[in-house]
C-alpha atoms as a PDB file:
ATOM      1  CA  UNK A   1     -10.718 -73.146  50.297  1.00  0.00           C
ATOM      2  CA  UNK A   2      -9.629 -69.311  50.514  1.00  0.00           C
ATOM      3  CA  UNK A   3      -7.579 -67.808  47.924  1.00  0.00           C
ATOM      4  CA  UNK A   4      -5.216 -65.242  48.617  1.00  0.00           C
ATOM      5  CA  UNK A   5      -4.557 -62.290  46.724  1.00  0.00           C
ATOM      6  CA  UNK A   6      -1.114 -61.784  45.338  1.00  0.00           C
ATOM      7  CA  UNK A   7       0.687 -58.652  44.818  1.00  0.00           C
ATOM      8  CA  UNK A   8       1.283 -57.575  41.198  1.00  0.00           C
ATOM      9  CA  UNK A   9       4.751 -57.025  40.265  1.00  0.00           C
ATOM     10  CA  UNK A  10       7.141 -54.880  41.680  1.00  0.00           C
ATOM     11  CA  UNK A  11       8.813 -54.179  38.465  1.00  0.00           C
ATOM     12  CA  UNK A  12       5.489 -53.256  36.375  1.00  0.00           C
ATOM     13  CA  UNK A  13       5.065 -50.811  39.247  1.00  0.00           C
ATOM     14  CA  UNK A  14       8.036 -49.037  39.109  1.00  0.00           C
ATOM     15  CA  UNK A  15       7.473 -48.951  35.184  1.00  0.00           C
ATOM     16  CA  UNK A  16       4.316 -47.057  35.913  1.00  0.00           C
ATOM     17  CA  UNK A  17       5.606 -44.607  38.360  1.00  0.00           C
ATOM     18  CA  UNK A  18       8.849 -43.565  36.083  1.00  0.00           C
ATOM     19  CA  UNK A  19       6.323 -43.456  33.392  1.00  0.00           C
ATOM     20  CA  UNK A  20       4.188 -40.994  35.359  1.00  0.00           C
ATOM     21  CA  UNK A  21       7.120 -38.843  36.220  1.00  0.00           C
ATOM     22  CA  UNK A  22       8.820 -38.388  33.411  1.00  0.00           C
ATOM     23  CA  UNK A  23       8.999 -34.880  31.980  1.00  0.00           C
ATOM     24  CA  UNK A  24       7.051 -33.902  28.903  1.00  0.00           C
ATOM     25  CA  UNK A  25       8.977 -32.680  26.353  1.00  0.00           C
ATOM     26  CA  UNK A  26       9.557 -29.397  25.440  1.00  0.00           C
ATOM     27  CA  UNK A  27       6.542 -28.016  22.433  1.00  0.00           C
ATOM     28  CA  UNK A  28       8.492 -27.650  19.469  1.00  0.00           C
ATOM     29  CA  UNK A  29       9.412 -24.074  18.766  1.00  0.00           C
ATOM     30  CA  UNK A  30       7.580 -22.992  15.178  1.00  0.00           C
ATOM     31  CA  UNK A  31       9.371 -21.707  12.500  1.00  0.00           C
ATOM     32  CA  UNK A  32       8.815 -17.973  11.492  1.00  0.00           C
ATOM     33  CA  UNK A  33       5.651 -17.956   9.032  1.00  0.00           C
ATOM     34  CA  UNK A  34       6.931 -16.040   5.743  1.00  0.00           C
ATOM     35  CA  UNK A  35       4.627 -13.660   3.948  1.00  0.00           C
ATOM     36  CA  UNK A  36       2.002 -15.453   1.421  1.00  0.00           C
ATOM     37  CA  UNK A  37       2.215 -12.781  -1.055  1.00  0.00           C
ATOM     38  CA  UNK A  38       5.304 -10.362  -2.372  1.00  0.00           C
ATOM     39  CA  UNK A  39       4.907  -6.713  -3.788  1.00  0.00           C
ATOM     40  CA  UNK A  40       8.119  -5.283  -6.095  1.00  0.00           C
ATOM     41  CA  UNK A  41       8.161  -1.511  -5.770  1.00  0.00           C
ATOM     42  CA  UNK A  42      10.950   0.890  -7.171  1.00  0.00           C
ATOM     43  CA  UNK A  43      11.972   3.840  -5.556  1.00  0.00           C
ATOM     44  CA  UNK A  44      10.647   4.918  -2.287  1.00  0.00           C
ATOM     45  CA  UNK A  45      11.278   8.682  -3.076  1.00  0.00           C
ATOM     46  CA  UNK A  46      10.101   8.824  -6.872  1.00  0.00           C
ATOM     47  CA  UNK A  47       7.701   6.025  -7.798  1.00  0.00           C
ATOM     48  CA  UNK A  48       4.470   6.912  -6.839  1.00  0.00           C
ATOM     49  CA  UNK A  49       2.848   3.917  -8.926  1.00  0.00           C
ATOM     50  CA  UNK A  50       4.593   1.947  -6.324  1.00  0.00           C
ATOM     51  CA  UNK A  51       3.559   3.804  -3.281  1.00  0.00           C
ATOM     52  CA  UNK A  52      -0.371   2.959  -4.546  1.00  0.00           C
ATOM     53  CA  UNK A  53      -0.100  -0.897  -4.736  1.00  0.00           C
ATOM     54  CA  UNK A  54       1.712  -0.404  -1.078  1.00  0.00           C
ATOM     55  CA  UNK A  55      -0.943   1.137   0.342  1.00  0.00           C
ATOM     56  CA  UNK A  56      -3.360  -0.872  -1.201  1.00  0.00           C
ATOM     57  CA  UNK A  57      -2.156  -3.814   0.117  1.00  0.00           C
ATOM     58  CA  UNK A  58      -1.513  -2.190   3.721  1.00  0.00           C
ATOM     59  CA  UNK A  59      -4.689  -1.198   3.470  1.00  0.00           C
ATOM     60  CA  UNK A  60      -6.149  -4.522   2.293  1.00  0.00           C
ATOM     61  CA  UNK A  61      -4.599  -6.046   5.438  1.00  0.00           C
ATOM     62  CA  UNK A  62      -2.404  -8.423   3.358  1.00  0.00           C
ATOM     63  CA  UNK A  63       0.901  -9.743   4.486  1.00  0.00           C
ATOM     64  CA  UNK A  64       3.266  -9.135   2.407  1.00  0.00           C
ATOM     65  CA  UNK A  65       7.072  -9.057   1.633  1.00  0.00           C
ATOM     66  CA  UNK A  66       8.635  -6.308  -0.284  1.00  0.00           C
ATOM     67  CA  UNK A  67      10.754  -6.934  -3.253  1.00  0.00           C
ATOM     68  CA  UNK A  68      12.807  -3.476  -3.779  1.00  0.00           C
ATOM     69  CA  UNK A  69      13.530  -3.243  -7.907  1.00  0.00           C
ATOM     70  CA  UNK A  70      16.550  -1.155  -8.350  1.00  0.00           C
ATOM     71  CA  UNK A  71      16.307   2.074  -9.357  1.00  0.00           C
ATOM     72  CA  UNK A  72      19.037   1.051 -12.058  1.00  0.00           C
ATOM     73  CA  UNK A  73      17.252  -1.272 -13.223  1.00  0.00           C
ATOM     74  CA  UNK A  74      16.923  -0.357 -16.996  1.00  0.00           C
ATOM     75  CA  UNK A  75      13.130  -1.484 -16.463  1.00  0.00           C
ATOM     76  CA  UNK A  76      12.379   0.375 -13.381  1.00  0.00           C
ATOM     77  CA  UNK A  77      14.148   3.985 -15.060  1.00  0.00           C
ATOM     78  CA  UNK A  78      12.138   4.184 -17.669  1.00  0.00           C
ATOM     79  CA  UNK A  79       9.270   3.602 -15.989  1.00  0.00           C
ATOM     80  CA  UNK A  80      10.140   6.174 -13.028  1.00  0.00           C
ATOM     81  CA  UNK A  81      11.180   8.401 -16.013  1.00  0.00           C
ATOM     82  CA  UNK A  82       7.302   7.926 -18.150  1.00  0.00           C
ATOM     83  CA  UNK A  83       9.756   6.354 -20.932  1.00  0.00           C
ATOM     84  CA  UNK A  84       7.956   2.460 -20.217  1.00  0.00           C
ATOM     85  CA  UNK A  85       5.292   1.843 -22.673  1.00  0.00           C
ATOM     86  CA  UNK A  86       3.285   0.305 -19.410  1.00  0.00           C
ATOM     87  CA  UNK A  87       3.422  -0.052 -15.763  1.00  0.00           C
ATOM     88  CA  UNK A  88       4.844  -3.392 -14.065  1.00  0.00           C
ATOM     89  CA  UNK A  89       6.322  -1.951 -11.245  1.00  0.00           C
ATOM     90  CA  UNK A  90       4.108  -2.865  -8.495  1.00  0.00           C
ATOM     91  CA  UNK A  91       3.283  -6.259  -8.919  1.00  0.00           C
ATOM     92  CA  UNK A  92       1.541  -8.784  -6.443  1.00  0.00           C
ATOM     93  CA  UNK A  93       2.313 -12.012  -6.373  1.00  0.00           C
ATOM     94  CA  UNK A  94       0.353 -14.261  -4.173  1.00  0.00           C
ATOM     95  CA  UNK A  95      -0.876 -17.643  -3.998  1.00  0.00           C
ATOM     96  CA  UNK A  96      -0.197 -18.814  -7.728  1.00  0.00           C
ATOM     97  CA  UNK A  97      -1.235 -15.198  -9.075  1.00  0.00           C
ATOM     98  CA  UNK A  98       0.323 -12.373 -10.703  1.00  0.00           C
ATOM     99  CA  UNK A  99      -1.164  -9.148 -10.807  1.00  0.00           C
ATOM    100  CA  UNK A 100       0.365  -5.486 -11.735  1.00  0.00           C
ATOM    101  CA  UNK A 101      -1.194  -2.553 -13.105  1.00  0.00           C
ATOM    102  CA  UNK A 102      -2.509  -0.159  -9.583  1.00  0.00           C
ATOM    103  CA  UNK A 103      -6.306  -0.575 -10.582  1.00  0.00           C
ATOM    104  CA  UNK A 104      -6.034  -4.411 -11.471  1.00  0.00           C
ATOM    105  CA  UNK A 105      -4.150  -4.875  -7.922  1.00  0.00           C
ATOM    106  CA  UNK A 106      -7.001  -2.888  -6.204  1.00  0.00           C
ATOM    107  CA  UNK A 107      -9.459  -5.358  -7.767  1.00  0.00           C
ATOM    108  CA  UNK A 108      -7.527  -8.144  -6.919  1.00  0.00           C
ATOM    109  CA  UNK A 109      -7.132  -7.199  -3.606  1.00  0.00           C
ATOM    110  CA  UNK A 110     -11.429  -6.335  -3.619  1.00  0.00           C
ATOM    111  CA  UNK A 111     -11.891 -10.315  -4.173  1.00  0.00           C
ATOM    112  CA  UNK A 112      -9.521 -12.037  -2.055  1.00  0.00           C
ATOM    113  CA  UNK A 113     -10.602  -9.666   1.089  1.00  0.00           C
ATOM    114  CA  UNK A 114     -13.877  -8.276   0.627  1.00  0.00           C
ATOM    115  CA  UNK A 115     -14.280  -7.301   4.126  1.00  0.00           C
ATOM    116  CA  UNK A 116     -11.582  -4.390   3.351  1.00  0.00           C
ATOM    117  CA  UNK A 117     -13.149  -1.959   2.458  1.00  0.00           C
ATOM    118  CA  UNK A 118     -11.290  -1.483  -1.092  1.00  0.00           C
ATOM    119  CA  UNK A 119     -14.480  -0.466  -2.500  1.00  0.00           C
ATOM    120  CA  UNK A 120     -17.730   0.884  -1.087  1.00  0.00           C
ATOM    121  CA  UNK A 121     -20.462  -1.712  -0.235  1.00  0.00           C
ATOM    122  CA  UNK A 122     -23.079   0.917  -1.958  1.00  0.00           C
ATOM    123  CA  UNK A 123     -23.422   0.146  -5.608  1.00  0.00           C
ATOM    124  CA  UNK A 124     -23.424   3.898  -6.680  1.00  0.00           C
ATOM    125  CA  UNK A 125     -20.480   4.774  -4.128  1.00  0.00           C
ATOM    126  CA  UNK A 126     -18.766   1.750  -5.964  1.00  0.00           C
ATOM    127  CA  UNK A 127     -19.293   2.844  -9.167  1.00  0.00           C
ATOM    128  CA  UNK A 128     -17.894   6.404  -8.431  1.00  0.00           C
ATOM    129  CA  UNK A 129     -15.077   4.765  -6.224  1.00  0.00           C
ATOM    130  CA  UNK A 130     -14.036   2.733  -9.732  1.00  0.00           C
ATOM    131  CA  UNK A 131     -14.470   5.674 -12.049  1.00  0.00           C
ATOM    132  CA  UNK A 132     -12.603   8.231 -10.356  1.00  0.00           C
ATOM    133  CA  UNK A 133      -9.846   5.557  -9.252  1.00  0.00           C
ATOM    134  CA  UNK A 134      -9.619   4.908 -13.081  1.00  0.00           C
ATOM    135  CA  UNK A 135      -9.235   8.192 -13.874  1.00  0.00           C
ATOM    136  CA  UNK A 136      -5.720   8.289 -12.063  1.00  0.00           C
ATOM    137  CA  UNK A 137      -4.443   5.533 -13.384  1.00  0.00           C
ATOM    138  CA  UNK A 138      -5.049   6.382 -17.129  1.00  0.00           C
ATOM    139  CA  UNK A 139      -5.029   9.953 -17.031  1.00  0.00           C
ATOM    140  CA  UNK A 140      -3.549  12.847 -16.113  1.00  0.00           C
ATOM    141  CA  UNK A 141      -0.545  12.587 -18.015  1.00  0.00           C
ATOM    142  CA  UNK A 142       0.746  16.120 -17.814  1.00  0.00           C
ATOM    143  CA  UNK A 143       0.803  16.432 -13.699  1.00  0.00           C
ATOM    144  CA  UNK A 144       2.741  13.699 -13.806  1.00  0.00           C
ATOM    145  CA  UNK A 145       5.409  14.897 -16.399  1.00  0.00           C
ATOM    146  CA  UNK A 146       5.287  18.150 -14.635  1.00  0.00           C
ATOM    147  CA  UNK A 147       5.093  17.312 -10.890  1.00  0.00           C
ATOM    148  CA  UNK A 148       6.959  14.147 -10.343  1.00  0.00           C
ATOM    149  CA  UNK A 149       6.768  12.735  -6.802  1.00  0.00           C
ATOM    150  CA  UNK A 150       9.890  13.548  -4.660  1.00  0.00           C
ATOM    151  CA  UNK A 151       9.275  13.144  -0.611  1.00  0.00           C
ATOM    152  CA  UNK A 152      12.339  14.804  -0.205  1.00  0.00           C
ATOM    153  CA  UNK A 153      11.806  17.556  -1.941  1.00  0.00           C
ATOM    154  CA  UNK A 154       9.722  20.910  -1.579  1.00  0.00           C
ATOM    155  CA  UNK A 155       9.201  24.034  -3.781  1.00  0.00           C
ATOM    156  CA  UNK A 156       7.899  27.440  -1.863  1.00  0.00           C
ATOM    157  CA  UNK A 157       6.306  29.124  -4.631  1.00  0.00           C
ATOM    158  CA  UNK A 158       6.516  26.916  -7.476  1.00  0.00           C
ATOM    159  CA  UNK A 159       5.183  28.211 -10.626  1.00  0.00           C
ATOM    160  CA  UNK A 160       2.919  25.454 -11.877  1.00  0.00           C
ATOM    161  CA  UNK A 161       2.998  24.950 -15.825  1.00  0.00           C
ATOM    162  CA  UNK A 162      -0.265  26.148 -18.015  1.00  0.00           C
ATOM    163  CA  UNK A 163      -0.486  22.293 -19.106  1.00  0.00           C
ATOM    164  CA  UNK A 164      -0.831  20.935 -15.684  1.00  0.00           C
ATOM    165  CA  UNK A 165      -3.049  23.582 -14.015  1.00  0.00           C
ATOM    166  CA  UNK A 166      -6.643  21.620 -16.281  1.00  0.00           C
ATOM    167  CA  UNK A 167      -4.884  18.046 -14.013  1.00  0.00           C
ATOM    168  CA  UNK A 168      -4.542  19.858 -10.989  1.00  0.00           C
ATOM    169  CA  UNK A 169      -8.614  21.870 -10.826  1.00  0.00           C
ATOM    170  CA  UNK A 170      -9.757  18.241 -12.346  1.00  0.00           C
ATOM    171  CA  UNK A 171      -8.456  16.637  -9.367  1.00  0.00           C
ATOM    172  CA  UNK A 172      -9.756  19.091  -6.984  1.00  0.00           C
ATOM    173  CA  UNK A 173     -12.944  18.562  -8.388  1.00  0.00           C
ATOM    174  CA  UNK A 174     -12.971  15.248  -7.665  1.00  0.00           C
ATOM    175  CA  UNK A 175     -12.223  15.409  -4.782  1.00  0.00           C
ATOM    176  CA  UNK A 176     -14.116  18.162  -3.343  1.00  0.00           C
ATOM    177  CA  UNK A 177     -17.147  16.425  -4.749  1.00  0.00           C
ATOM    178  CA  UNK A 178     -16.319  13.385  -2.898  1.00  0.00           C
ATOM    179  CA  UNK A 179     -15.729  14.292   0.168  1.00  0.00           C
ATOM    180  CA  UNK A 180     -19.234  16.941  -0.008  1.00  0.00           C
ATOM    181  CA  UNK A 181     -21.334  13.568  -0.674  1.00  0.00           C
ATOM    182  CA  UNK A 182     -19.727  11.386   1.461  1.00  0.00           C
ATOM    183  CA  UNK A 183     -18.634  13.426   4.534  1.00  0.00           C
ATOM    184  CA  UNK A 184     -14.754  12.793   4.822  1.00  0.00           C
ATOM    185  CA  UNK A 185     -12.778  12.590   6.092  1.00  0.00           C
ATOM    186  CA  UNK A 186     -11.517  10.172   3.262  1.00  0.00           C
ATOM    187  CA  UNK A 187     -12.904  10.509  -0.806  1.00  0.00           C
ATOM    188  CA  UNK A 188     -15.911   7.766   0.299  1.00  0.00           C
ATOM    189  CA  UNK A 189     -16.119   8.820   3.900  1.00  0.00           C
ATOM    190  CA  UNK A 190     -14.832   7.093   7.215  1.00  0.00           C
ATOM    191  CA  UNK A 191     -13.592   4.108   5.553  1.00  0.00           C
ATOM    192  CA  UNK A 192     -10.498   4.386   3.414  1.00  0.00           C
ATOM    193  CA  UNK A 193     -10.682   2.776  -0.277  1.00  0.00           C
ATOM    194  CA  UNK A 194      -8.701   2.499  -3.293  1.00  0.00           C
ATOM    195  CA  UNK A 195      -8.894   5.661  -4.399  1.00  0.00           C
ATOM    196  CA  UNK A 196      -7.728   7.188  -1.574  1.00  0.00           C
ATOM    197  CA  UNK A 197      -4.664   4.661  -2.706  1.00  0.00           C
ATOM    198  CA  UNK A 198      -4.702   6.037  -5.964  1.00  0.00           C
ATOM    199  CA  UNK A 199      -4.998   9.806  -5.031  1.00  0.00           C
ATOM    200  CA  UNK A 200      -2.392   9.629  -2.277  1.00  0.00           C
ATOM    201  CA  UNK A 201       0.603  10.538  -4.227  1.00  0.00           C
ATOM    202  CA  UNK A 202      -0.885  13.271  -5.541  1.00  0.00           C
ATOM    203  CA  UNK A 203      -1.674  15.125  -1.959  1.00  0.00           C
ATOM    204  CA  UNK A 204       3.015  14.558  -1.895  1.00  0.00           C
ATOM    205  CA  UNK A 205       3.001  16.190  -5.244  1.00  0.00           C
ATOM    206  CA  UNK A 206       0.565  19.395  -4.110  1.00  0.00           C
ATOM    207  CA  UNK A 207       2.710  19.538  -1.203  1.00  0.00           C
ATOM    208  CA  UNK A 208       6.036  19.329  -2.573  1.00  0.00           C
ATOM    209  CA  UNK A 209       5.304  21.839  -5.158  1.00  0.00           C
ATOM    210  CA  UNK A 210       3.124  24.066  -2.739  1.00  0.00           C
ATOM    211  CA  UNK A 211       0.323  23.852  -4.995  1.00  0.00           C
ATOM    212  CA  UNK A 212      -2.952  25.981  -3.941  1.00  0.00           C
ATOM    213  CA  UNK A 213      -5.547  24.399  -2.906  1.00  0.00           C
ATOM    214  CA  UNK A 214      -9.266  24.874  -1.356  1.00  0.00           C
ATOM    215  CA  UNK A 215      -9.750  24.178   2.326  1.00  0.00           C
ATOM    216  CA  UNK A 216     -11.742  20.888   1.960  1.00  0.00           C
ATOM    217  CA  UNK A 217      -8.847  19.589  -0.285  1.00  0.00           C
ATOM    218  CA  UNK A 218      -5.916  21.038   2.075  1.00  0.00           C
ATOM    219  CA  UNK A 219      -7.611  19.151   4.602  1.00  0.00           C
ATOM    220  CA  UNK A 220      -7.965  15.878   2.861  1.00  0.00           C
ATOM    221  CA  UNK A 221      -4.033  16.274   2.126  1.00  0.00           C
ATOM    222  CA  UNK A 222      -3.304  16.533   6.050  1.00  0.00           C
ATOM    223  CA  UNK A 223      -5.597  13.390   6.212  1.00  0.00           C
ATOM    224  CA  UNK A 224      -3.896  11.554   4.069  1.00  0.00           C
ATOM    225  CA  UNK A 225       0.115  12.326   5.089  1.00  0.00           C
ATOM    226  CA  UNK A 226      -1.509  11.760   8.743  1.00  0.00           C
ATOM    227  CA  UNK A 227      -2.350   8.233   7.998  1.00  0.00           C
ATOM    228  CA  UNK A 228       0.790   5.576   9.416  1.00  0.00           C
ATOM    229  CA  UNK A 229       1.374   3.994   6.852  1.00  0.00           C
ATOM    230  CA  UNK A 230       2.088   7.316   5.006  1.00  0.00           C
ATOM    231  CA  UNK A 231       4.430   8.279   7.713  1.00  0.00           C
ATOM    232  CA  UNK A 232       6.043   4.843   7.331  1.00  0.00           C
ATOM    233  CA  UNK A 233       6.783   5.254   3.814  1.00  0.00           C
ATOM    234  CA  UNK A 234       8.145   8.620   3.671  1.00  0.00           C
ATOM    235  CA  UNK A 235      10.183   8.043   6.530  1.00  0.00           C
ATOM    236  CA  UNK A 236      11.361   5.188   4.848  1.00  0.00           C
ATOM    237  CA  UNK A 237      12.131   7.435   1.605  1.00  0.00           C
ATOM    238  CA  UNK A 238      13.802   9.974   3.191  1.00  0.00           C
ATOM    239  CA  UNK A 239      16.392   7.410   3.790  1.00  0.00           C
ATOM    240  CA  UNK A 240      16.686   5.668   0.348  1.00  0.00           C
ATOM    241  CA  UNK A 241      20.632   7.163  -0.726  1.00  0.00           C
ATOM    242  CA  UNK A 242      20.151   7.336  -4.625  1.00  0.00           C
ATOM    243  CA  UNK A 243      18.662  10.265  -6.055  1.00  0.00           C
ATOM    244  CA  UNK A 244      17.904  10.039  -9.934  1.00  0.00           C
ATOM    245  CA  UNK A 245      19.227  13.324 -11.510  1.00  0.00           C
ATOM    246  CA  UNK A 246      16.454  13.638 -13.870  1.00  0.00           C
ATOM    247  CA  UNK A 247      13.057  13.838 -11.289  1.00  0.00           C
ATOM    248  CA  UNK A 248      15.402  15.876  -9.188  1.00  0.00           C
ATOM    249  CA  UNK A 249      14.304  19.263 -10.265  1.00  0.00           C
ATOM    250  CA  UNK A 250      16.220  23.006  -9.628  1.00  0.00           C
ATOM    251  CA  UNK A 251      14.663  26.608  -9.227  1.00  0.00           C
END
């Protein structure tokens, strides 16, 4: 006896081809990713405590958002003015941690990417990298009191105070040292670190002020207001409209 073979349904058919055709939908469109970390800074202009733990970041490779502080902020003044009995202004927030203080950001930073470059890989280079960095942030108290950072500003001539000039030939020092052992054409050679973070608002100040320098650290200066994200931040405090009266100096 032959059997025949029957047709399967037209309806499960049709099923199959509309199931076929139908269009895929359209991949979800993904929401912008926000920053993991945020940096407060003060004043764009004046605040060169701030201008280290930006470019320590930057130069970290971190995303980050900024958090401008308000240069009336009673906090922020005194700190801007060397009134604050410490520093808080930077300070890194990022994945459950809170870190301020310039060095203690750099260190931070020296963990969570140690690919960087923060510090040198050499164990003597890093131990000169810290010591020098840590000079900045704890000394050289009168440079700062009488050279305060102002990218807008620039003094042809200026007569530099007795009590600044031991700062200023420490610094050059330093830094001629550095760059003699390491070749340039940053403080530990091709590879920028913290303390070419730390030292960067003092190559503004020697400009601004037209302080004299030797040709290894005149060149170091052109270096460092070469670098982007130095041209990035003054051009962004050029445009910052509030000038504080008292770090805005006459001659």
């Amino acid at each position: 006896m032959s059997h025949v073979a029957t047709k399967a349904p037209a309806k499960t058919a049709t099923k199959a081809a509309a199931k076929k055709a139908a269009p895929k939908p359209a991949p979800a469109t993904k929401a912008a990713r926000k920053p993991v970390a945020t940096l407060s800074l003060s004043s764009k202009n004046y605040s060169s405590w701030s201008l280290r733990g930006w470019l320590m970041a930057k130069f970290a490779g971190l995303e980050f958002e900024e958090v401008m502080v308000s240069p009336d902020d009673a906090d922020a003044r005194k700190e801007l003015l060397l009134l604050a009995p410490s520093i808080r202004v930077p300070a890194l927030t990022h994945d459950g941690a809170k870190v301020w203080n310039t060095l203690a950001i750099a260190q931070y930073l020296d963990e969570i990417k140690p690919d960087a470059g923060m510090m040198p890989k050499d164990r003597i280079a890093r131990a000169h990298c810290r010591s020098v960095s840590g000079e900045m942030n704890s000394g050289f108290a009168n440079l700062r009191a009488s050279l305060p950072m102002n990218l807008k500003a620039h003094h042809p001539g200026y007569k530099i105070w007795a009590g600044a000039q031991p700062d200023i030939d420490r610094i050059v020092e330093i830094w001629t040292e550095c760059l003699a052992t390491y070749g340039g054409p940053f403080l530990f050679g091709k590879q920028r670190s913290m303390a070419d973070a730390m030292y960067a608002p003092v190559a503004t100040r020697f400009l601004t002020y037209d302080v004299k320098l030797n040709k290894p650290c005149i060149q170091y200066c052109q270096t460092i207001m070469a670098m982007p994200e130095m041209k990035e931040w003054v051009a962004a405090a050029k445009k910052e409209p509030d000038d504080i009266e008292e770090l805005d100096m006459d001659f």
